[in-house]
PDB file of N, CA and C in Angstrom:
ATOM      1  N   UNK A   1       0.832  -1.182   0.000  1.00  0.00           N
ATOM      2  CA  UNK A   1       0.000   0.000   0.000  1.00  0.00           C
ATOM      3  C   UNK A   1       0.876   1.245   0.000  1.00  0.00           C
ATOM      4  N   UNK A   2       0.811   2.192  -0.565  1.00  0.00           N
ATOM      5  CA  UNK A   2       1.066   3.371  -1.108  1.00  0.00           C
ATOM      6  C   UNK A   2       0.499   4.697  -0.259  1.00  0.00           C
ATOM      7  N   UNK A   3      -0.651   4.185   0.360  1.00  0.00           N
ATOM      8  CA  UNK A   3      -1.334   5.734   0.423  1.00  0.00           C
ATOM      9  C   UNK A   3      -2.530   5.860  -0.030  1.00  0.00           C
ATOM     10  N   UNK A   4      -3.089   6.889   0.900  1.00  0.00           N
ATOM     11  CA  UNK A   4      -4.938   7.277   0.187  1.00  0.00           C
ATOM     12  C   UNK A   4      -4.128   8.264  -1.198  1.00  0.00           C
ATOM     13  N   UNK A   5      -4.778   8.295  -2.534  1.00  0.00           N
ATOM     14  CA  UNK A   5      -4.859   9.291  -3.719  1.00  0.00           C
ATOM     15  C   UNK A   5      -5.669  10.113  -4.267  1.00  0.00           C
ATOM     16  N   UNK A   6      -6.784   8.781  -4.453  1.00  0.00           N
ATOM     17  CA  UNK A   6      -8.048  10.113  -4.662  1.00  0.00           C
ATOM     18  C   UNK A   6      -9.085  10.120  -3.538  1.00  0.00           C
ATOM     19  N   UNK A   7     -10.321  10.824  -3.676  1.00  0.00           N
ATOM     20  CA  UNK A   7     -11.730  10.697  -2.887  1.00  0.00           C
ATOM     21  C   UNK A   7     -12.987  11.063  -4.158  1.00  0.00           C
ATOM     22  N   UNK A   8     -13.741  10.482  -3.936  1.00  0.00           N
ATOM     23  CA  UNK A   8     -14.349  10.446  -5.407  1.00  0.00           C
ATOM     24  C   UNK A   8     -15.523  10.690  -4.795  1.00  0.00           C
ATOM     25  N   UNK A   9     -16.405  11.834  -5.589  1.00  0.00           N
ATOM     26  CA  UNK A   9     -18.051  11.924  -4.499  1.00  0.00           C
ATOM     27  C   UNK A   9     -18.801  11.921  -5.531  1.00  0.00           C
ATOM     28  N   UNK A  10     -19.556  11.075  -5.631  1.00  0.00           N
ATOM     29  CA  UNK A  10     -21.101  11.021  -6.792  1.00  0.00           C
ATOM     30  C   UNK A  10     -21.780  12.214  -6.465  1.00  0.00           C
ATOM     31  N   UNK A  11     -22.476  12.819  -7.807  1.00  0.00           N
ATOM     32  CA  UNK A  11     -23.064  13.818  -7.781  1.00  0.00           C
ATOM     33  C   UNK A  11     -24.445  13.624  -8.960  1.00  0.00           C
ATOM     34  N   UNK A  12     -25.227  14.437  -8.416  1.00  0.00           N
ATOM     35  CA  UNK A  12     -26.558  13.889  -9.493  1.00  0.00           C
ATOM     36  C   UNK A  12     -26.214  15.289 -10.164  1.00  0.00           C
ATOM     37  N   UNK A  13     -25.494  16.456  -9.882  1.00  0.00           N
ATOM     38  CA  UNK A  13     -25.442  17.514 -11.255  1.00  0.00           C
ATOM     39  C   UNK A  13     -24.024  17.395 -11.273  1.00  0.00           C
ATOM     40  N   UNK A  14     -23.627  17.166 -12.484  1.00  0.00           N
ATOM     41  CA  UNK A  14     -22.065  16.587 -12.065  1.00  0.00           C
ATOM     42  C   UNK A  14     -21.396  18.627 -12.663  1.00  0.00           C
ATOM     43  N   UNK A  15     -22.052  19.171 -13.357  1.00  0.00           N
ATOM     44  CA  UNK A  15     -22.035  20.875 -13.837  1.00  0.00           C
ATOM     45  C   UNK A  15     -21.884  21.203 -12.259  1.00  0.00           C
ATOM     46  N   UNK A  16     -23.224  20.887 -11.450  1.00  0.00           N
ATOM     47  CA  UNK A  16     -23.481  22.122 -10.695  1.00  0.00           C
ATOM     48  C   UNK A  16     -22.195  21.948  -9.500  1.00  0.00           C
ATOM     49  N   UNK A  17     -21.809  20.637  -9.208  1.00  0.00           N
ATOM     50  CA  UNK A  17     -20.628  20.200  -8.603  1.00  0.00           C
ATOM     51  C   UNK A  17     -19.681  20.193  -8.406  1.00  0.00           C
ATOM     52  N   UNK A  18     -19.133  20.760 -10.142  1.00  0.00           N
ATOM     53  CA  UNK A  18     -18.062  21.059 -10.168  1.00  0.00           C
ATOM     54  C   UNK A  18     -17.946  23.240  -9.855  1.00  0.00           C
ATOM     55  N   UNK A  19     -18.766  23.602 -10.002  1.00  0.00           N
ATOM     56  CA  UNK A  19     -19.072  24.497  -9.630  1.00  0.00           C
ATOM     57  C   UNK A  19     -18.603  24.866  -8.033  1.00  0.00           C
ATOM     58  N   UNK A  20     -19.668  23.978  -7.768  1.00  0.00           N
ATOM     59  CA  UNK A  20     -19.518  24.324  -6.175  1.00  0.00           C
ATOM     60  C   UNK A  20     -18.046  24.062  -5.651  1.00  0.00           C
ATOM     61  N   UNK A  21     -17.513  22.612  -5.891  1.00  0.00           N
ATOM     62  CA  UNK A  21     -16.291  22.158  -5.317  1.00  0.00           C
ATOM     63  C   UNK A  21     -15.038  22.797  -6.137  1.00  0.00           C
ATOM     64  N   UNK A  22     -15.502  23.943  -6.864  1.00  0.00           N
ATOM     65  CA  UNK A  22     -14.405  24.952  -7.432  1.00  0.00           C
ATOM     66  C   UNK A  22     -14.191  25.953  -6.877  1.00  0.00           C
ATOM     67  N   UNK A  23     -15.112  26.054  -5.910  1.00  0.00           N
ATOM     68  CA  UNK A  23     -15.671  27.251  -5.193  1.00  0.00           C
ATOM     69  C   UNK A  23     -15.031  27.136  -3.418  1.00  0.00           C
ATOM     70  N   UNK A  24     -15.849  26.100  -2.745  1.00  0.00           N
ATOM     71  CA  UNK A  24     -15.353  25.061  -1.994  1.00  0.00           C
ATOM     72  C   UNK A  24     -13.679  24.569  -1.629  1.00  0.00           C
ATOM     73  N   UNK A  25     -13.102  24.197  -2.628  1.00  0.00           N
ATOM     74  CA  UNK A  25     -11.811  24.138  -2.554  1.00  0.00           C
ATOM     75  C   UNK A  25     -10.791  24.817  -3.469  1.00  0.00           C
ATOM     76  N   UNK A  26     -11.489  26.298  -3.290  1.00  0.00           N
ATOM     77  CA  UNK A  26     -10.569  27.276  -4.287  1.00  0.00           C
ATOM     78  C   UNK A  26      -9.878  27.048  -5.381  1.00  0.00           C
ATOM     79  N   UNK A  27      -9.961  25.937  -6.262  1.00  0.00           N
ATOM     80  CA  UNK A  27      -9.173  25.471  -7.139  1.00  0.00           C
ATOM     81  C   UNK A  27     -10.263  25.153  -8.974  1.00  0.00           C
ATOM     82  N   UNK A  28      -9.760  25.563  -9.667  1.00  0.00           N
ATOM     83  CA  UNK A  28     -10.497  24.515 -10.769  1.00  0.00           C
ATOM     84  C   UNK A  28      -9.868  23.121 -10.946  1.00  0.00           C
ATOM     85  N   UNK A  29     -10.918  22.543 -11.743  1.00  0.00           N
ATOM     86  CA  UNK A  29     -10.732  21.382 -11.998  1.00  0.00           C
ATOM     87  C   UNK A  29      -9.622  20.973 -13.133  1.00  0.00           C
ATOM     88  N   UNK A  30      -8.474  20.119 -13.369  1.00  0.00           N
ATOM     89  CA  UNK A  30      -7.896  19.770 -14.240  1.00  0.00           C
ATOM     90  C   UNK A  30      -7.857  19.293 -15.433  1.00  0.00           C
ATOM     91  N   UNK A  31      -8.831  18.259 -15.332  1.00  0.00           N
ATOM     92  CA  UNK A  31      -9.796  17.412 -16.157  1.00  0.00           C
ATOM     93  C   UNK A  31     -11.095  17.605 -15.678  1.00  0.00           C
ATOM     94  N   UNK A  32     -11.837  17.753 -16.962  1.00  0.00           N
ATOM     95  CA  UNK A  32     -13.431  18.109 -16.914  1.00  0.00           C
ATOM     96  C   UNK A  32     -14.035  17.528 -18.042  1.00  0.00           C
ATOM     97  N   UNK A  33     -14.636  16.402 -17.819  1.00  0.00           N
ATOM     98  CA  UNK A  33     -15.440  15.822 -18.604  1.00  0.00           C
ATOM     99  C   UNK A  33     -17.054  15.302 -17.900  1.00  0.00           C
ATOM    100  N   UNK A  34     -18.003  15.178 -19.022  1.00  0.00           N
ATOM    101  CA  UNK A  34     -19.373  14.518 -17.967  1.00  0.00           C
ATOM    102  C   UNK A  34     -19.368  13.255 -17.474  1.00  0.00           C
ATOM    103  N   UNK A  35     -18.382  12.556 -17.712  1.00  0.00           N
ATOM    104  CA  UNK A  35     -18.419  11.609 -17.161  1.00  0.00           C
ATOM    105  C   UNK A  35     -17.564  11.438 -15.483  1.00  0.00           C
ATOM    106  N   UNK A  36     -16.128  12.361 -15.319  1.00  0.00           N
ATOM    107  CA  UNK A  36     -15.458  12.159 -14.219  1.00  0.00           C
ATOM    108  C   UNK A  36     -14.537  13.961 -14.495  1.00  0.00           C
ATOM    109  N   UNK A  37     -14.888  14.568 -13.150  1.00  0.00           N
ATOM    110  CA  UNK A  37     -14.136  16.121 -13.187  1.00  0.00           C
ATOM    111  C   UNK A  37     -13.066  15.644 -11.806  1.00  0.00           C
ATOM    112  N   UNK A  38     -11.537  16.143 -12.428  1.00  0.00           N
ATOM    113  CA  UNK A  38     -10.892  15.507 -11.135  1.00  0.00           C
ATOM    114  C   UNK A  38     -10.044  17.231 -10.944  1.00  0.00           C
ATOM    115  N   UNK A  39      -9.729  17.347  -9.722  1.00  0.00           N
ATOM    116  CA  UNK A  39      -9.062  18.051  -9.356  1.00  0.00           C
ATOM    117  C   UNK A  39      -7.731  17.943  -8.328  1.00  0.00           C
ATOM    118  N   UNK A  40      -6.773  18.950  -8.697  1.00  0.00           N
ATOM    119  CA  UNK A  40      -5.333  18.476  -7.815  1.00  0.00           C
ATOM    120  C   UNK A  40      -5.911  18.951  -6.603  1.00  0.00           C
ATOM    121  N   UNK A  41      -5.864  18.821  -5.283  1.00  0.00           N
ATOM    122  CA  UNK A  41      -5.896  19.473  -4.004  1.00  0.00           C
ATOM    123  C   UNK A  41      -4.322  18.783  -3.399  1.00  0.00           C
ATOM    124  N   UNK A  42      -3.462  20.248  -3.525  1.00  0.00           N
ATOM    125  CA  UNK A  42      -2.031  20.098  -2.824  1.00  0.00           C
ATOM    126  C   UNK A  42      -1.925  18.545  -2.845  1.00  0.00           C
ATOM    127  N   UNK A  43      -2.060  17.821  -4.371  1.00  0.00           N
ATOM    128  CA  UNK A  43      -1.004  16.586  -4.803  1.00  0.00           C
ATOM    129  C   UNK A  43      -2.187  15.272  -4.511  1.00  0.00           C
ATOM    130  N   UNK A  44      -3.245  15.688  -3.993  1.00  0.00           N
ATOM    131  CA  UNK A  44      -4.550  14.808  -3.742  1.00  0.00           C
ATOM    132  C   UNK A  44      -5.767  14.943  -4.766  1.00  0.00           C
ATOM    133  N   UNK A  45      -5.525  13.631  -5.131  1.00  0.00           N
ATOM    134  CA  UNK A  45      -7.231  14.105  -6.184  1.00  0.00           C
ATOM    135  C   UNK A  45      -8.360  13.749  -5.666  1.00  0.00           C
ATOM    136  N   UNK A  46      -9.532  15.193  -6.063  1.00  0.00           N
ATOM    137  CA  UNK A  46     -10.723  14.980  -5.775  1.00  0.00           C
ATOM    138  C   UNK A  46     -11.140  14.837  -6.865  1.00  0.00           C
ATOM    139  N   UNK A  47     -12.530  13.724  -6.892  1.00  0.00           N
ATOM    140  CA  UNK A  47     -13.240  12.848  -8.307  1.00  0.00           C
ATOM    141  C   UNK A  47     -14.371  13.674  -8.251  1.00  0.00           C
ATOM    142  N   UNK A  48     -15.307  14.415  -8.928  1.00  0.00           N
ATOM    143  CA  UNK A  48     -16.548  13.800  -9.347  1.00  0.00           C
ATOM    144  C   UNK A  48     -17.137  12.573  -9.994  1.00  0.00           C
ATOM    145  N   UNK A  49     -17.737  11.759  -9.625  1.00  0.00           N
ATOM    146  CA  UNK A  49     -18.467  11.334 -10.580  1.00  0.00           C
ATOM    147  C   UNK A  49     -20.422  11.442 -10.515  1.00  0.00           C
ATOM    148  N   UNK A  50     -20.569  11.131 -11.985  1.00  0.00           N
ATOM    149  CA  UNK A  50     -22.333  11.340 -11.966  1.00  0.00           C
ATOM    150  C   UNK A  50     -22.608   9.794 -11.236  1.00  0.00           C
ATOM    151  N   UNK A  51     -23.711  10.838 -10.595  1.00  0.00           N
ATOM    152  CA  UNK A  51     -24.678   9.220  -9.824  1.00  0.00           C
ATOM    153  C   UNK A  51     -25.730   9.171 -10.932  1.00  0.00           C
ATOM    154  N   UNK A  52     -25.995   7.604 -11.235  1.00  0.00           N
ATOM    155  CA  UNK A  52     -26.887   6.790 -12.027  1.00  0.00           C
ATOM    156  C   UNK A  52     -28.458   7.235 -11.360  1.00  0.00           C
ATOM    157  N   UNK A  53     -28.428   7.337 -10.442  1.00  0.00           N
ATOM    158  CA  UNK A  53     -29.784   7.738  -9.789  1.00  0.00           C
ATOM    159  C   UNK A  53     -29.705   8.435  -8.576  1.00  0.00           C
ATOM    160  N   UNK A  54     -29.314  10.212  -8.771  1.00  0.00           N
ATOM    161  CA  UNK A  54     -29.317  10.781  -7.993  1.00  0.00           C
ATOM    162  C   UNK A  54     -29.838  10.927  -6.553  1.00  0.00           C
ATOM    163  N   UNK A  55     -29.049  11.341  -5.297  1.00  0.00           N
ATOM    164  CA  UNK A  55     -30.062  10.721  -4.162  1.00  0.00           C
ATOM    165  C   UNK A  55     -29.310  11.825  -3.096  1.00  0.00           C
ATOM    166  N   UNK A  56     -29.797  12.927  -2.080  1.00  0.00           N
ATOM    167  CA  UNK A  56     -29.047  13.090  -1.062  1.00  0.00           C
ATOM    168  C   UNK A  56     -28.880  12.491   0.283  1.00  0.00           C
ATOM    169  N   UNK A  57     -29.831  11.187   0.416  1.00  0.00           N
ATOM    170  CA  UNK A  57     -29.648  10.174   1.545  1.00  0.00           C
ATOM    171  C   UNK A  57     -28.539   9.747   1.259  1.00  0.00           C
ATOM    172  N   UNK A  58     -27.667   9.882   1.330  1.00  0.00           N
ATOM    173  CA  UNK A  58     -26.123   8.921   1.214  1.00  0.00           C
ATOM    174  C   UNK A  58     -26.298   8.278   2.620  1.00  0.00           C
ATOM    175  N   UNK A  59     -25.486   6.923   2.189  1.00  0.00           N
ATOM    176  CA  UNK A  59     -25.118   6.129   3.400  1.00  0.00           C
ATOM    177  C   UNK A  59     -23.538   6.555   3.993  1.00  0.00           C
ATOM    178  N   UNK A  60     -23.691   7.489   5.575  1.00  0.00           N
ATOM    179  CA  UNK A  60     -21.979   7.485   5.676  1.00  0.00           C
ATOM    180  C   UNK A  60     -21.428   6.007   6.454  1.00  0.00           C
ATOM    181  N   UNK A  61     -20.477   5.550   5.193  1.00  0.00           N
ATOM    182  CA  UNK A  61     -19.726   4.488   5.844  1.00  0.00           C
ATOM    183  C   UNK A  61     -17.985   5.204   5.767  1.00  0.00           C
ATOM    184  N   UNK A  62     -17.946   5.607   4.740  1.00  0.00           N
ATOM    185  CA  UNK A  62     -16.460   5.981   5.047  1.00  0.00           C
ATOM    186  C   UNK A  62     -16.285   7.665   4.421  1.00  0.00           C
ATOM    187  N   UNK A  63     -15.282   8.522   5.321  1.00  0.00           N
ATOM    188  CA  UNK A  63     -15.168   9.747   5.372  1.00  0.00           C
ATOM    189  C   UNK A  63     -13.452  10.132   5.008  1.00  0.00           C
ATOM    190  N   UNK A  64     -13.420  11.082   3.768  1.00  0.00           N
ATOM    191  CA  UNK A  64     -11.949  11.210   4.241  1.00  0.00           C
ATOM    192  C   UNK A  64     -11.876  12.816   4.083  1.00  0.00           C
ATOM    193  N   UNK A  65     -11.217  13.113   5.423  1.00  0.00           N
ATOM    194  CA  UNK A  65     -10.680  14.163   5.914  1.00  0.00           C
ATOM    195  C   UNK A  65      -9.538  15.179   5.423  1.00  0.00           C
ATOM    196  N   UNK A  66      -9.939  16.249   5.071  1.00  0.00           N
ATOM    197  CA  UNK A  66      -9.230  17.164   4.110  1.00  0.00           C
ATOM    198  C   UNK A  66      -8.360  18.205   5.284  1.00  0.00           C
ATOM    199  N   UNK A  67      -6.945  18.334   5.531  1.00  0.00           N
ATOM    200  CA  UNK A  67      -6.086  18.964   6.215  1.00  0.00           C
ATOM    201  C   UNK A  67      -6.527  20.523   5.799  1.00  0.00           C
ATOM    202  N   UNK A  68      -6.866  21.184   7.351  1.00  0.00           N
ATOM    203  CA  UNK A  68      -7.099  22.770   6.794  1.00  0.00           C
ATOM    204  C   UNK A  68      -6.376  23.578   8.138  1.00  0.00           C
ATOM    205  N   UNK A  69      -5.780  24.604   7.976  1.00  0.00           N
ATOM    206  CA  UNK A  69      -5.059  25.075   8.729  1.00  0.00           C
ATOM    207  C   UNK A  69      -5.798  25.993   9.930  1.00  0.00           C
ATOM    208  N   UNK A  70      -7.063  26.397   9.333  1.00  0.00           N
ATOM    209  CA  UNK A  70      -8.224  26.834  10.632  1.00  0.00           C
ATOM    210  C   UNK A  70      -9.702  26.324  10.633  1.00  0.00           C
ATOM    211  N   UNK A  71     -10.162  25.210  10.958  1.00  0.00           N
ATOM    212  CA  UNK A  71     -11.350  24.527  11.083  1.00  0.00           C
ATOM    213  C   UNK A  71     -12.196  25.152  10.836  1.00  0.00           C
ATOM    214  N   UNK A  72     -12.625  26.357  12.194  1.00  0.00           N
ATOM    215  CA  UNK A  72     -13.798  26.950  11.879  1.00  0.00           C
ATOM    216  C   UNK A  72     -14.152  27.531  10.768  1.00  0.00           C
ATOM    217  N   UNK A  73     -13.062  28.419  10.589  1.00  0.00           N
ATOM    218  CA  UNK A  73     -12.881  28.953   9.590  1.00  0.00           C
ATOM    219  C   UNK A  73     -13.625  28.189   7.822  1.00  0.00           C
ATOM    220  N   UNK A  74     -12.781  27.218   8.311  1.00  0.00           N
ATOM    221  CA  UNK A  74     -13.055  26.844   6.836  1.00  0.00           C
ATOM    222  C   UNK A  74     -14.452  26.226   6.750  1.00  0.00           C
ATOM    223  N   UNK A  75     -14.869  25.357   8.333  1.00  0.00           N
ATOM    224  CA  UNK A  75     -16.200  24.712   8.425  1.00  0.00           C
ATOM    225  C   UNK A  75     -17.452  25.766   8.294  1.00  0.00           C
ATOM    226  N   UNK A  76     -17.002  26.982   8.670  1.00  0.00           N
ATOM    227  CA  UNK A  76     -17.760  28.052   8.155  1.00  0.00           C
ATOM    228  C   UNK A  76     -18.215  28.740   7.104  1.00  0.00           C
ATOM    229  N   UNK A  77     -16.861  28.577   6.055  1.00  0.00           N
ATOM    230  CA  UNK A  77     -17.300  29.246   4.430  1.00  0.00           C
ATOM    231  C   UNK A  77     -17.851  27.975   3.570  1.00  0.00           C
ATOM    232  N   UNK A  78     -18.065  26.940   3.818  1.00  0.00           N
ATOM    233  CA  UNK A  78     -18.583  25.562   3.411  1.00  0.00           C
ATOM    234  C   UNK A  78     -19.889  26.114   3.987  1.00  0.00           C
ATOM    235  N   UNK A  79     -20.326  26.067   4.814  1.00  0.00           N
ATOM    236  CA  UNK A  79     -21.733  26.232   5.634  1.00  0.00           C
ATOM    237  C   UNK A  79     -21.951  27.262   4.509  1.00  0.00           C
ATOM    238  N   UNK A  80     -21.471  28.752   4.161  1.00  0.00           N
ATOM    239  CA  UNK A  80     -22.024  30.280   3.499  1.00  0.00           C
ATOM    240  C   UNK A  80     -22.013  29.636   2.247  1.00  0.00           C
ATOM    241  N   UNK A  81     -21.117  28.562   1.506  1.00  0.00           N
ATOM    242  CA  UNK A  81     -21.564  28.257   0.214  1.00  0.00           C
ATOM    243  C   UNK A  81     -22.428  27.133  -0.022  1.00  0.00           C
ATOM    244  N   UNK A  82     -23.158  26.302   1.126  1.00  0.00           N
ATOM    245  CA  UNK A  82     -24.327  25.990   0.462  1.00  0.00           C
ATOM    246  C   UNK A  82     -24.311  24.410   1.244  1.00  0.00           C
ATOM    247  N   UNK A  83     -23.354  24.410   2.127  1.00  0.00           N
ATOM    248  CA  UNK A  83     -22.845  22.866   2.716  1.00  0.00           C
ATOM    249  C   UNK A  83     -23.987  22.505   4.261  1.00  0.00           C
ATOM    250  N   UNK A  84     -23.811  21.683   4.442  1.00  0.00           N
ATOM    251  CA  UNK A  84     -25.286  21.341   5.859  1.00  0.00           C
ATOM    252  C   UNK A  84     -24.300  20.705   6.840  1.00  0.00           C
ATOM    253  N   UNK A  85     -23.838  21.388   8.260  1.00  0.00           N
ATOM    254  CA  UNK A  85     -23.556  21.083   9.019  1.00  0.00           C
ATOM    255  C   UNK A  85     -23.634  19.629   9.027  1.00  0.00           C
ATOM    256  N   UNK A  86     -22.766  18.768   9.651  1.00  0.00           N
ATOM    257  CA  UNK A  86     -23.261  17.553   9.953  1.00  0.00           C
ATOM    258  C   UNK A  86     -21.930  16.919  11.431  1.00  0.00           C
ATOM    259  N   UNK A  87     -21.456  17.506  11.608  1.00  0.00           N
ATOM    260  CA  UNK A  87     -20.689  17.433  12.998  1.00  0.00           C
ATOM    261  C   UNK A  87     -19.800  18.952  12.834  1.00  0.00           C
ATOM    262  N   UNK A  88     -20.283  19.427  14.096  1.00  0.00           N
ATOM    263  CA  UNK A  88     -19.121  20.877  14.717  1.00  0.00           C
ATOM    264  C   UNK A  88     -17.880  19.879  14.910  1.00  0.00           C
ATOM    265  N   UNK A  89     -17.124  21.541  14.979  1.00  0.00           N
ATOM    266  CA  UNK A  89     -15.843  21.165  14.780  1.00  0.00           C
ATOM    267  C   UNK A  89     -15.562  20.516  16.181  1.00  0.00           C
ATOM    268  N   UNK A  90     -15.250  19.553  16.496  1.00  0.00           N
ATOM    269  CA  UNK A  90     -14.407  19.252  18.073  1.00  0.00           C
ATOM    270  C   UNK A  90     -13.572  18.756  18.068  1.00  0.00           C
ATOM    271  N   UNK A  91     -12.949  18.803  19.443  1.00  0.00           N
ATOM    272  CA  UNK A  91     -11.621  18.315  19.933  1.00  0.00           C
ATOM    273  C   UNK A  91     -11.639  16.698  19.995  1.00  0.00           C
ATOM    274  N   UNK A  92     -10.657  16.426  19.373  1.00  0.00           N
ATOM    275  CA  UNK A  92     -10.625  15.074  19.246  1.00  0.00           C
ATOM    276  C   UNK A  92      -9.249  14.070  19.936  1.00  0.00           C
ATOM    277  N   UNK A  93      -8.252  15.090  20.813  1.00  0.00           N
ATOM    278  CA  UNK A  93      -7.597  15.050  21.553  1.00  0.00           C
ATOM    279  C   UNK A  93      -6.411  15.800  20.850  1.00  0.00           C
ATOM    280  N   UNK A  94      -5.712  16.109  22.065  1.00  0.00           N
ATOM    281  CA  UNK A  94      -4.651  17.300  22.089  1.00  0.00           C
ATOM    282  C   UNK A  94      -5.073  18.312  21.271  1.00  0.00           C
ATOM    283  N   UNK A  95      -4.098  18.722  20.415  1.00  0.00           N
ATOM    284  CA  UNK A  95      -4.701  19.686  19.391  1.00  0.00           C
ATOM    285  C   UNK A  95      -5.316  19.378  18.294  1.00  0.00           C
ATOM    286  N   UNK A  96      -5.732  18.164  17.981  1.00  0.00           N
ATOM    287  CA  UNK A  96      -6.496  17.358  17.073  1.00  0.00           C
ATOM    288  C   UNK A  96      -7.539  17.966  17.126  1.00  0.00           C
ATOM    289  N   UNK A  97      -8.271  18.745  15.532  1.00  0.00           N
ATOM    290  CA  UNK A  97      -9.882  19.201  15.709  1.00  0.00           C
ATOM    291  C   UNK A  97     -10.539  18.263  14.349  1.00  0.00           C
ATOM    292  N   UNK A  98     -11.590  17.577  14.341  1.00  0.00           N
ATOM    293  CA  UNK A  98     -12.199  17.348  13.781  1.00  0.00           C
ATOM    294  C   UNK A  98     -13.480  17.710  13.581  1.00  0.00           C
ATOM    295  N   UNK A  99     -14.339  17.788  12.166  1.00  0.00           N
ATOM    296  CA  UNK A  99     -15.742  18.214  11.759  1.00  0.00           C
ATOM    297  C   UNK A  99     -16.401  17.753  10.502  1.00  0.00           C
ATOM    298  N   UNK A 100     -17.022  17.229   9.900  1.00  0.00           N
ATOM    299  CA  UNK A 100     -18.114  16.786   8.946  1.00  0.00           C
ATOM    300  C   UNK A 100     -18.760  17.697   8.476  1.00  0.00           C
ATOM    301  N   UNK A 101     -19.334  17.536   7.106  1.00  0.00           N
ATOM    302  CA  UNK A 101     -20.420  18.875   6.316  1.00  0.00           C
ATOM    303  C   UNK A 101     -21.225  17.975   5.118  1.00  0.00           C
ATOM    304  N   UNK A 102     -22.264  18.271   5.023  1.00  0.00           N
ATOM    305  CA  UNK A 102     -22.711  17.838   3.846  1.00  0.00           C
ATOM    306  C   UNK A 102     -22.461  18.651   2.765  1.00  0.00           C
ATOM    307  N   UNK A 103     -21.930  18.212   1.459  1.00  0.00           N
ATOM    308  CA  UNK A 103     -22.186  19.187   0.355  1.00  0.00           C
ATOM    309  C   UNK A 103     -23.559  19.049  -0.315  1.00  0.00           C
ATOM    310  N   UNK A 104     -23.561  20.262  -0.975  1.00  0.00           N
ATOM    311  CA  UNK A 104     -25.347  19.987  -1.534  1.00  0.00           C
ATOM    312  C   UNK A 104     -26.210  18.801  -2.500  1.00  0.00           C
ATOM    313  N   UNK A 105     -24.845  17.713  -2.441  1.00  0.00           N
ATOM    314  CA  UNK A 105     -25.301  16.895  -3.523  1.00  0.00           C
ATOM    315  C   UNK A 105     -25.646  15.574  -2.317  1.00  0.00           C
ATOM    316  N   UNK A 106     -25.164  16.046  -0.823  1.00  0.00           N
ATOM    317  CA  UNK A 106     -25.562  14.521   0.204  1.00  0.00           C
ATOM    318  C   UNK A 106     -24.334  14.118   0.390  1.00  0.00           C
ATOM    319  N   UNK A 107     -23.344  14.214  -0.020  1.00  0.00           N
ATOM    320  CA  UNK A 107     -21.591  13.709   0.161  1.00  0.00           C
ATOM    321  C   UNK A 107     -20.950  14.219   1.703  1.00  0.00           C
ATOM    322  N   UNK A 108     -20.562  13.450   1.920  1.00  0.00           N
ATOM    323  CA  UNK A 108     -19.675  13.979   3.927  1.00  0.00           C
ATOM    324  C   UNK A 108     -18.533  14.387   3.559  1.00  0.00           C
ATOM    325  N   UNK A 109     -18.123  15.466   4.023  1.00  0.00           N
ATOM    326  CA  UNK A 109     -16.887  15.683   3.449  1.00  0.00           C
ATOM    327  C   UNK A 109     -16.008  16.418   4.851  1.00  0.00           C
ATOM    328  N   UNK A 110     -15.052  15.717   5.111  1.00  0.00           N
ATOM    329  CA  UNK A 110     -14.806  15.461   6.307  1.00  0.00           C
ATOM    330  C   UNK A 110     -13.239  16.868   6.215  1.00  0.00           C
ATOM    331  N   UNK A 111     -13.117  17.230   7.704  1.00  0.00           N
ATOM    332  CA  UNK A 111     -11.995  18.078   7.655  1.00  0.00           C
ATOM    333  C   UNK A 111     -11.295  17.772   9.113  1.00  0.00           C
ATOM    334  N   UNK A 112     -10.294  18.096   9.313  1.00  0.00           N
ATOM    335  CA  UNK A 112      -8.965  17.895  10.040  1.00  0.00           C
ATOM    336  C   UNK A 112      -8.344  18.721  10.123  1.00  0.00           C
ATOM    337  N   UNK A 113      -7.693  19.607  11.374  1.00  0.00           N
ATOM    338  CA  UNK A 113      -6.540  20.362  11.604  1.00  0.00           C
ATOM    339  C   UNK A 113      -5.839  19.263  12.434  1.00  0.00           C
ATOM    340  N   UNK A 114      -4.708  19.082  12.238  1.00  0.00           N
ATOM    341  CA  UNK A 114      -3.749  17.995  13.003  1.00  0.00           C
ATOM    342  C   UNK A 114      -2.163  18.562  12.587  1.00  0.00           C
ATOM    343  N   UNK A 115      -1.820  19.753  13.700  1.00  0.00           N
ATOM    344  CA  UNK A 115      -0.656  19.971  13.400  1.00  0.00           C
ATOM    345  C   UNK A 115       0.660  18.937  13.355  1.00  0.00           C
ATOM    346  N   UNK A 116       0.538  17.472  13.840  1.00  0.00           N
ATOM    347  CA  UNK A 116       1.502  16.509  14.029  1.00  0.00           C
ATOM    348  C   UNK A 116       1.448  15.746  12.738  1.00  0.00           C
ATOM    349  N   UNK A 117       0.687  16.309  12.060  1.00  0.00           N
ATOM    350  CA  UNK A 117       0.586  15.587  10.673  1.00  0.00           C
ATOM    351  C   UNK A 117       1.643  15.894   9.688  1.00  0.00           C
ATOM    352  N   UNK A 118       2.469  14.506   9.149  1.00  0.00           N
ATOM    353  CA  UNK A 118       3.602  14.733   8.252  1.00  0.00           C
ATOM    354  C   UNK A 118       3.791  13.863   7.307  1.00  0.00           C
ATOM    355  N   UNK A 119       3.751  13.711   6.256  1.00  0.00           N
ATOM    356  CA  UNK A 119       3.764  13.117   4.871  1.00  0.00           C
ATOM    357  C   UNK A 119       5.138  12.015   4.771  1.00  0.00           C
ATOM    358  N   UNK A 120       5.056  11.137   5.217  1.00  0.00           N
ATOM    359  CA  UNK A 120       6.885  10.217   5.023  1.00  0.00           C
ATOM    360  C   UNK A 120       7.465  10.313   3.788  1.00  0.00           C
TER     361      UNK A 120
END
């Protein structure tokens, strides 16, 4: 094993998605097609893909957590562009903060400040 690379979130407007998560994670997308829009995030790719039968009940089984240098902060301009709370930010020990958000398509999109965090 290598490492997590991408995170891939189904979307029933795969347009309006890439929109938002251009918006969302300050970046455009690299590749943009209707079938899969991927973007670099600092050397990590984020996927769109279209869902076959759009749905915002998602089932959360697995979450992966995007490194941000001020939680609230950031769990806050997600909330002003259109995201649904789904865990405040908390302490998750020492200086560990963790928090959850829905984006508008039903996707968890998880965040992390963890200053002990270091790339081998």
């Amino acid at each position: 094993m290598l490492g997590l690379r991408t995170t891939i979130y189904k979307v029933g407007d795969i347009q309006k998605a890439t929109e938002w998560y251009s918006k969302a994670f300050e970046t455009k997308p690299y590749f943009n097609e209707p079938y899969y829009v991927g973007f670099n995030i600092k050397g990590y790719e984020l996927g769109l893909q279209p869902e076959e039968n759009p749905t915002l009940n998602k089932v959360e089984s697995v979450v992966s957590y995007w490194g941000v240098e001020d939680i609230q902060k950031t769990f806050d301009r997600l909330i002003e562009l259109g995201a649904i709370e789904n865990e405040k930010p908390f302490n998750v020990g020492g200086e560990i903060m963790t928090a959850t958000l829905k984006d508008p398509f039903g996707n968890v999109i998880g965040l992390i400040f963890n200053p002990h965090f270091q790339l081998d």
